[in-house]
C-alpha atoms as a PDB file:
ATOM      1  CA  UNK A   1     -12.977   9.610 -40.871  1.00  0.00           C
ATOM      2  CA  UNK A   2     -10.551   6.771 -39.601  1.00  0.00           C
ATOM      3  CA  UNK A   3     -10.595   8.324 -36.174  1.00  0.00           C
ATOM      4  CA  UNK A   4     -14.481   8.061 -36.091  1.00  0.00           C
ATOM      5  CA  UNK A   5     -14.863   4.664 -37.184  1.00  0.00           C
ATOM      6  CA  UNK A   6     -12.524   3.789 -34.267  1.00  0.00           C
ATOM      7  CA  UNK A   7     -14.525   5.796 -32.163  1.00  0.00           C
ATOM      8  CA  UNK A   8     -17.682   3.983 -33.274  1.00  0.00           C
ATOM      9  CA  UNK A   9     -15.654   0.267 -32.942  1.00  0.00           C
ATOM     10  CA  UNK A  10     -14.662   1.025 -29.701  1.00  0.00           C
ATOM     11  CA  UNK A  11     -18.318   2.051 -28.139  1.00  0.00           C
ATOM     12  CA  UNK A  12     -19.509  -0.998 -29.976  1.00  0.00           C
ATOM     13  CA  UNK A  13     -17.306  -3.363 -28.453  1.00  0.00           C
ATOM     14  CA  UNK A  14     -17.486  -2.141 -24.593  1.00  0.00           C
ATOM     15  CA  UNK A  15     -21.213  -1.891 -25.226  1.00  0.00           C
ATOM     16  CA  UNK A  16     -22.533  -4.951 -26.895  1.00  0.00           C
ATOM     17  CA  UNK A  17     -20.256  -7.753 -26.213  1.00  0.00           C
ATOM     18  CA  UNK A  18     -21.777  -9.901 -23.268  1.00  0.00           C
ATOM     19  CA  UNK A  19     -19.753  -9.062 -19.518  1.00  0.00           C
ATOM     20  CA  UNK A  20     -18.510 -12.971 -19.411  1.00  0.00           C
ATOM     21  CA  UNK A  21     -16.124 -12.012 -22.040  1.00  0.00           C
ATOM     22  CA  UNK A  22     -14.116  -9.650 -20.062  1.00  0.00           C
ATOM     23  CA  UNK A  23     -13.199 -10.488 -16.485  1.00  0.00           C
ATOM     24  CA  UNK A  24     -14.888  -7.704 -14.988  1.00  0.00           C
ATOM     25  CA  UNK A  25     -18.159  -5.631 -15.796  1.00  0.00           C
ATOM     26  CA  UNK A  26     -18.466  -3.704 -19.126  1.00  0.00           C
ATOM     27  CA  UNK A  27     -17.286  -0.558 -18.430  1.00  0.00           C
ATOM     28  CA  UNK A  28     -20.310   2.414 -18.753  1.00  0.00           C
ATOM     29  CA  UNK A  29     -20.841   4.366 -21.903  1.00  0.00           C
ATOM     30  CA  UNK A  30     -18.804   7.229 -20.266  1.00  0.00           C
ATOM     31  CA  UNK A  31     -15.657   5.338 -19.058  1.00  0.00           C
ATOM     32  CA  UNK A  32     -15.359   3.962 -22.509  1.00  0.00           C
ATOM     33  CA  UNK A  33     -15.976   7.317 -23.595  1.00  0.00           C
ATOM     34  CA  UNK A  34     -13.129   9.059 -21.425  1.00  0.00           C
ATOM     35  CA  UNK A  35     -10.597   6.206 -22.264  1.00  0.00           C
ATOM     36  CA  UNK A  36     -11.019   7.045 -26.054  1.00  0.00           C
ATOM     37  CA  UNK A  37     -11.084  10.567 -25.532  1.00  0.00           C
ATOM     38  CA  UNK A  38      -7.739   9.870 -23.182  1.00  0.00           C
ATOM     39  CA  UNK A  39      -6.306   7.446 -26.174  1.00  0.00           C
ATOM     40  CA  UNK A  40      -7.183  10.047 -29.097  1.00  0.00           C
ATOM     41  CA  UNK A  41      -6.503  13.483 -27.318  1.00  0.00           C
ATOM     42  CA  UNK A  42      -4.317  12.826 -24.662  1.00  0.00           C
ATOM     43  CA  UNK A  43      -1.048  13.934 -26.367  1.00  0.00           C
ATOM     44  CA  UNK A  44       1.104  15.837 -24.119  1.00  0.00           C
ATOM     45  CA  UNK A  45      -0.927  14.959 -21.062  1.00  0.00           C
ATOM     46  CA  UNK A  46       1.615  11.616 -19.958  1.00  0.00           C
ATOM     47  CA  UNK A  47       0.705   8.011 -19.385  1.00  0.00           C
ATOM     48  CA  UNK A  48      -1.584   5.143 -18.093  1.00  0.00           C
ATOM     49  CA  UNK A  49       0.537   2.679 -16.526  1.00  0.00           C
ATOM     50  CA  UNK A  50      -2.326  -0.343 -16.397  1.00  0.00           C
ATOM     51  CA  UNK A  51      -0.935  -3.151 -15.706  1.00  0.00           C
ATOM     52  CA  UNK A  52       2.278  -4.443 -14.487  1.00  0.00           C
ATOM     53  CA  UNK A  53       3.968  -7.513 -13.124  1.00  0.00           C
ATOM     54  CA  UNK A  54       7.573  -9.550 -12.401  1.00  0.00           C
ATOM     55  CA  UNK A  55       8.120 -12.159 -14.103  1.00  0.00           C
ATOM     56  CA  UNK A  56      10.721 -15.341 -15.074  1.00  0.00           C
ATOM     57  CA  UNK A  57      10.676 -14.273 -18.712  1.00  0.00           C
ATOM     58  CA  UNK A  58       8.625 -12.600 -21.392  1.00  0.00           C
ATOM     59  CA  UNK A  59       7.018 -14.269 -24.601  1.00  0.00           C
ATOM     60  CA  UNK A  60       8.655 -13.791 -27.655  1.00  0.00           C
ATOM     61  CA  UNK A  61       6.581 -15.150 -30.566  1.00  0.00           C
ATOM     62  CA  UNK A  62       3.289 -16.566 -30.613  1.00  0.00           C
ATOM     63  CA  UNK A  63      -0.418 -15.835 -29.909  1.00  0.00           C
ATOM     64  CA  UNK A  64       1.587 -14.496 -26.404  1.00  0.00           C
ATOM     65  CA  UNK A  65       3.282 -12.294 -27.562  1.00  0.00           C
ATOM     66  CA  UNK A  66       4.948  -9.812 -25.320  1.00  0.00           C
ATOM     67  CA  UNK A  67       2.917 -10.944 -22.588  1.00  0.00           C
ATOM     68  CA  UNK A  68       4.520 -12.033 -19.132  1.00  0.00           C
ATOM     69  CA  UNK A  69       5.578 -15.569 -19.075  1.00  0.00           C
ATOM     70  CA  UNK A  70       5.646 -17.066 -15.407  1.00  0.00           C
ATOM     71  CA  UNK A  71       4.789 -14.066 -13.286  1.00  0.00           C
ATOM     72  CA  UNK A  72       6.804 -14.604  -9.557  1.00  0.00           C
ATOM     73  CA  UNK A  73       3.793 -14.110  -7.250  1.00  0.00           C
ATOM     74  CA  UNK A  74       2.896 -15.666  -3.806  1.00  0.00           C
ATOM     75  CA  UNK A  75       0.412 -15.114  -1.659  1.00  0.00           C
ATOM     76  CA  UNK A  76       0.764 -15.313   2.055  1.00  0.00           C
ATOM     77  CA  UNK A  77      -1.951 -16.654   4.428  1.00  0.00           C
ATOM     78  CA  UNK A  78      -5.486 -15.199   4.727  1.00  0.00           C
ATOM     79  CA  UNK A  79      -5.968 -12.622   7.515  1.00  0.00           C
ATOM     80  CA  UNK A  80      -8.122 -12.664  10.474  1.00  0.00           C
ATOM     81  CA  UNK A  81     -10.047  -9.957   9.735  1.00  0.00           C
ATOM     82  CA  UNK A  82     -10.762 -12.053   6.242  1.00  0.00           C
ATOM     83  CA  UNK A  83      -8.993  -8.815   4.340  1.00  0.00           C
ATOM     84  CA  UNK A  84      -6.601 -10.530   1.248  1.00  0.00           C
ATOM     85  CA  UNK A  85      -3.267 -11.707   2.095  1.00  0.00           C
ATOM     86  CA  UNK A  86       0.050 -10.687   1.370  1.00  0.00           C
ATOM     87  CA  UNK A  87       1.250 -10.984  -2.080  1.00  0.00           C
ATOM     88  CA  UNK A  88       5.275 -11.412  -2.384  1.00  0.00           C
ATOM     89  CA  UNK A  89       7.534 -11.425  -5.294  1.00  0.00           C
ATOM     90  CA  UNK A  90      10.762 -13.973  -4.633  1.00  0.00           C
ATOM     91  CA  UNK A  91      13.730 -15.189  -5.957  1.00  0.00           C
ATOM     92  CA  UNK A  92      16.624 -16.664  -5.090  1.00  0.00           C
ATOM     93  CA  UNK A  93      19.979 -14.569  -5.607  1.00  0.00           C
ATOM     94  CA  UNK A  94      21.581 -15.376  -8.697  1.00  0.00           C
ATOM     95  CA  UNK A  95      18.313 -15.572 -10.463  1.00  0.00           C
ATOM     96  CA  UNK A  96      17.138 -12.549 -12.577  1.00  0.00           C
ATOM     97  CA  UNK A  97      13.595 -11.220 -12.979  1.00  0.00           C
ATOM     98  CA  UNK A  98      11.430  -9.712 -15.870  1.00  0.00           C
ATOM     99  CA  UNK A  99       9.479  -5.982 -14.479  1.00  0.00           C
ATOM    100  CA  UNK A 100       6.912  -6.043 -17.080  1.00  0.00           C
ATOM    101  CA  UNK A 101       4.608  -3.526 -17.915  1.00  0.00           C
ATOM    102  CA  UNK A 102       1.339  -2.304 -19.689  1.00  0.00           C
ATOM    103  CA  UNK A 103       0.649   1.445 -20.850  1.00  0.00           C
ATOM    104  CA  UNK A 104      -2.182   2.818 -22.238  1.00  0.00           C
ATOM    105  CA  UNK A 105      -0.096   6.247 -24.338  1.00  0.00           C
ATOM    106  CA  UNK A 106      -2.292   8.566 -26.610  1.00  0.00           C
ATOM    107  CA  UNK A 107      -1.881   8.605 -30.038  1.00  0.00           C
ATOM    108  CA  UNK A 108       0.998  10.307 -31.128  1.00  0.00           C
ATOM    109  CA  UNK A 109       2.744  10.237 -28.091  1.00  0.00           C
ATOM    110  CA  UNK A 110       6.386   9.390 -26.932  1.00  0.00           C
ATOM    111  CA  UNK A 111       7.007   9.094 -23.504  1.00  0.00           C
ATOM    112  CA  UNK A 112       9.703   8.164 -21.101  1.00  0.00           C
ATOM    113  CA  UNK A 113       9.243   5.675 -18.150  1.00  0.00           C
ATOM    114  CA  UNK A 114      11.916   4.262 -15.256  1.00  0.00           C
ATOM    115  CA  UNK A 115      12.902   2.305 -13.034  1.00  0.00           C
ATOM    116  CA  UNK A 116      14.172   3.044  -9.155  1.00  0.00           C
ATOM    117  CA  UNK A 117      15.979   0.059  -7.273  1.00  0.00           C
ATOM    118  CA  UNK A 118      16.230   0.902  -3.981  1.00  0.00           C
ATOM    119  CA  UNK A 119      17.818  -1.820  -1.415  1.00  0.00           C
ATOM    120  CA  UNK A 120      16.855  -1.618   2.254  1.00  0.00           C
ATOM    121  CA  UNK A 121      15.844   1.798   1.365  1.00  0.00           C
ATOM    122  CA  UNK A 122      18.750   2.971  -0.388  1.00  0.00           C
ATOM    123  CA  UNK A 123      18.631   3.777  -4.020  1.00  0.00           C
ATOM    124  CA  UNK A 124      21.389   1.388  -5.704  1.00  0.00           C
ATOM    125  CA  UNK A 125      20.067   1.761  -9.053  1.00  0.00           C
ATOM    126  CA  UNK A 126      18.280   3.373 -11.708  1.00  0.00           C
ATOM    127  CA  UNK A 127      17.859   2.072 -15.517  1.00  0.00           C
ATOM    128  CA  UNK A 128      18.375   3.372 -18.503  1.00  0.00           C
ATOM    129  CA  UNK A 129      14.562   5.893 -19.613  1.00  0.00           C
ATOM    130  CA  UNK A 130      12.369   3.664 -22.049  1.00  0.00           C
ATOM    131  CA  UNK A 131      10.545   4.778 -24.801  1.00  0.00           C
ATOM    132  CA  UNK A 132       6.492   4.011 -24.282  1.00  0.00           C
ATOM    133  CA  UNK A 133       4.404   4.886 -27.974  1.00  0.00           C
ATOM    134  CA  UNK A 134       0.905   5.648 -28.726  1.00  0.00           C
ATOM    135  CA  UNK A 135      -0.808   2.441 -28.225  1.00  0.00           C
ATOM    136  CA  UNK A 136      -4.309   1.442 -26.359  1.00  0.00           C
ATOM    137  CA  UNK A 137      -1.919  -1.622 -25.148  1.00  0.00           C
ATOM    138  CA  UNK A 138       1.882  -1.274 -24.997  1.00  0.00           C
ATOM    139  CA  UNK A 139       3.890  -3.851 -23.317  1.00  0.00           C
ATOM    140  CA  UNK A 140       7.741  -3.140 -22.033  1.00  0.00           C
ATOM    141  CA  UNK A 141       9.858  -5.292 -19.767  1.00  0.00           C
ATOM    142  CA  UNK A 142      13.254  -4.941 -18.285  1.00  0.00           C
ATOM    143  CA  UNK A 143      15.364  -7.229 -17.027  1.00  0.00           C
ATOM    144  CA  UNK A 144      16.474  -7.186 -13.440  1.00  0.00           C
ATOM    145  CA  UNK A 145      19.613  -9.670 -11.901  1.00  0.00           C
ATOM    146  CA  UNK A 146      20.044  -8.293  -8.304  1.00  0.00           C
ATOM    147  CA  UNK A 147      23.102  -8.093  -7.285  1.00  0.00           C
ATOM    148  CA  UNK A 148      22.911  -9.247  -3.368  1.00  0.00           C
ATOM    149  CA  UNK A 149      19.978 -10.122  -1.098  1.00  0.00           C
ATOM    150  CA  UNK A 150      17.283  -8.237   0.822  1.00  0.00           C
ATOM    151  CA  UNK A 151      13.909  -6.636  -0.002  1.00  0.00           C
ATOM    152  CA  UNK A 152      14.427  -4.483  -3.187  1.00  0.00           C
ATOM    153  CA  UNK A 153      11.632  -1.839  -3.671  1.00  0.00           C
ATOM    154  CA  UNK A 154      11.343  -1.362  -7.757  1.00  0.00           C
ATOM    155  CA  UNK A 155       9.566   1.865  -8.434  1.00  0.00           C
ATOM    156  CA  UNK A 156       8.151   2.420 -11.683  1.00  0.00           C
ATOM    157  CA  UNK A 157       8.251   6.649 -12.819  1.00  0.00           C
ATOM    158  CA  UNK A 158       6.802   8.504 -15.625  1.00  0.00           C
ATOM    159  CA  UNK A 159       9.357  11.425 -16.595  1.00  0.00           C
ATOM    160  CA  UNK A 160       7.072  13.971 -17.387  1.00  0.00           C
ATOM    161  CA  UNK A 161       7.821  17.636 -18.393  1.00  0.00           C
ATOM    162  CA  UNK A 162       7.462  18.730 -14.733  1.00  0.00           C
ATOM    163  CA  UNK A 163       9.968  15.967 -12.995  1.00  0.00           C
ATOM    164  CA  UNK A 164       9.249  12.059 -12.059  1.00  0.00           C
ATOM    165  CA  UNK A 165       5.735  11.138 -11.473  1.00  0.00           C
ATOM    166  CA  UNK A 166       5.732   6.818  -9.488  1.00  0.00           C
ATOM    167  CA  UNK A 167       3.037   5.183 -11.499  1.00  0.00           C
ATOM    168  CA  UNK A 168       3.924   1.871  -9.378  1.00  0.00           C
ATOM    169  CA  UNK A 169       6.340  -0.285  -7.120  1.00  0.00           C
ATOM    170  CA  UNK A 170       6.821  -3.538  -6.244  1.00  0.00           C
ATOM    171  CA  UNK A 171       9.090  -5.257  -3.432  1.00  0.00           C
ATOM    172  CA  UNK A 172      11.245  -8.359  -4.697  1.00  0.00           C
ATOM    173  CA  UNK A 173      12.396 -10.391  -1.998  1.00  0.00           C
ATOM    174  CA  UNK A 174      15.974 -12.234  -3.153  1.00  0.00           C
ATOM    175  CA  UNK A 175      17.055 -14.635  -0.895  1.00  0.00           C
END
């Protein structure tokens, strides 16, 4: 019963509250469908890494809550061609960095996620596996202080039953 009332919620909400709302289009009556299908039945099957960012800090209390606080993003110059620029992620050495993250995990579920943090192309690091829960929404950050300059690559892996699967990566420039 409480599964199909959420069921019902959910439609209701991608498919009768106006577009401006969100910051993109409503999603059709089947995505919705297939994300709540995903969220309800999708034990055993891994994770949706949906959104993830670095950041000077994370919010603690508040209407906030867990969200990023400050995200370290530039953007370089437009290109020629008119395609979107480069985006960068920088700080200075001696500064340390917040790798947030956003997972959609089926109900249920208990999953492990990591981090890779390779230097120049050299793996110098890997953290400690995080537990990710059944939630349409859940947030997770780790702090990162690198420990000398260069471009670090962070890669972002589900560990699944059948070995590592990179849901994402970013490169941190430290200066």
């Amino acid at each position: 019963m409480g599964k199909t009332i959420f069921n019902i919620l959910t439609l209701f909400i991608f498919a009768f509250i106006p577009g401006t709302i969100f910051s993109q289009d409503i999603p059709t009556p089947d995505e919705a469908l297939r994300v709540v299908d995903f969220y309800n039945n999708g034990k055993g099957t891994g994770v949706i890494l949906m959104e993830s960012k670095i950041c000077r800090d994370v919010h603690r209390e508040g209407s906030s809550k867990y969200e990023c606080k400050n995200e370290i993003i530039e953007f370089g110059e437009l290109k020629a061609d008119g395609s979107a620029p480069d985006i960068f992620h920088k700080i200075r050495m001696g500064d340390s960095a917040y790798i947030w993250m956003a997972y959609l995990v089926p109900v249920g579920a208990k999953e492990k996620i990591f981090l890779r943090y390779n230097l120049e192309g050299e793996t110098k690091r890997t953290s400690g596996k995080l537990d990710v829960k059944g939630s349409i929404r859940y947030r997770t950050w780790i702090s990162f202080a690198p420990p000398s300059k260069g471009t670090w690559e962070i890669e972002i892996f589900h560990d699944s039953a059948s070995g590592p699967i990179k849901q994402g990566t970013f490169d941190l420039i430290v200066e």
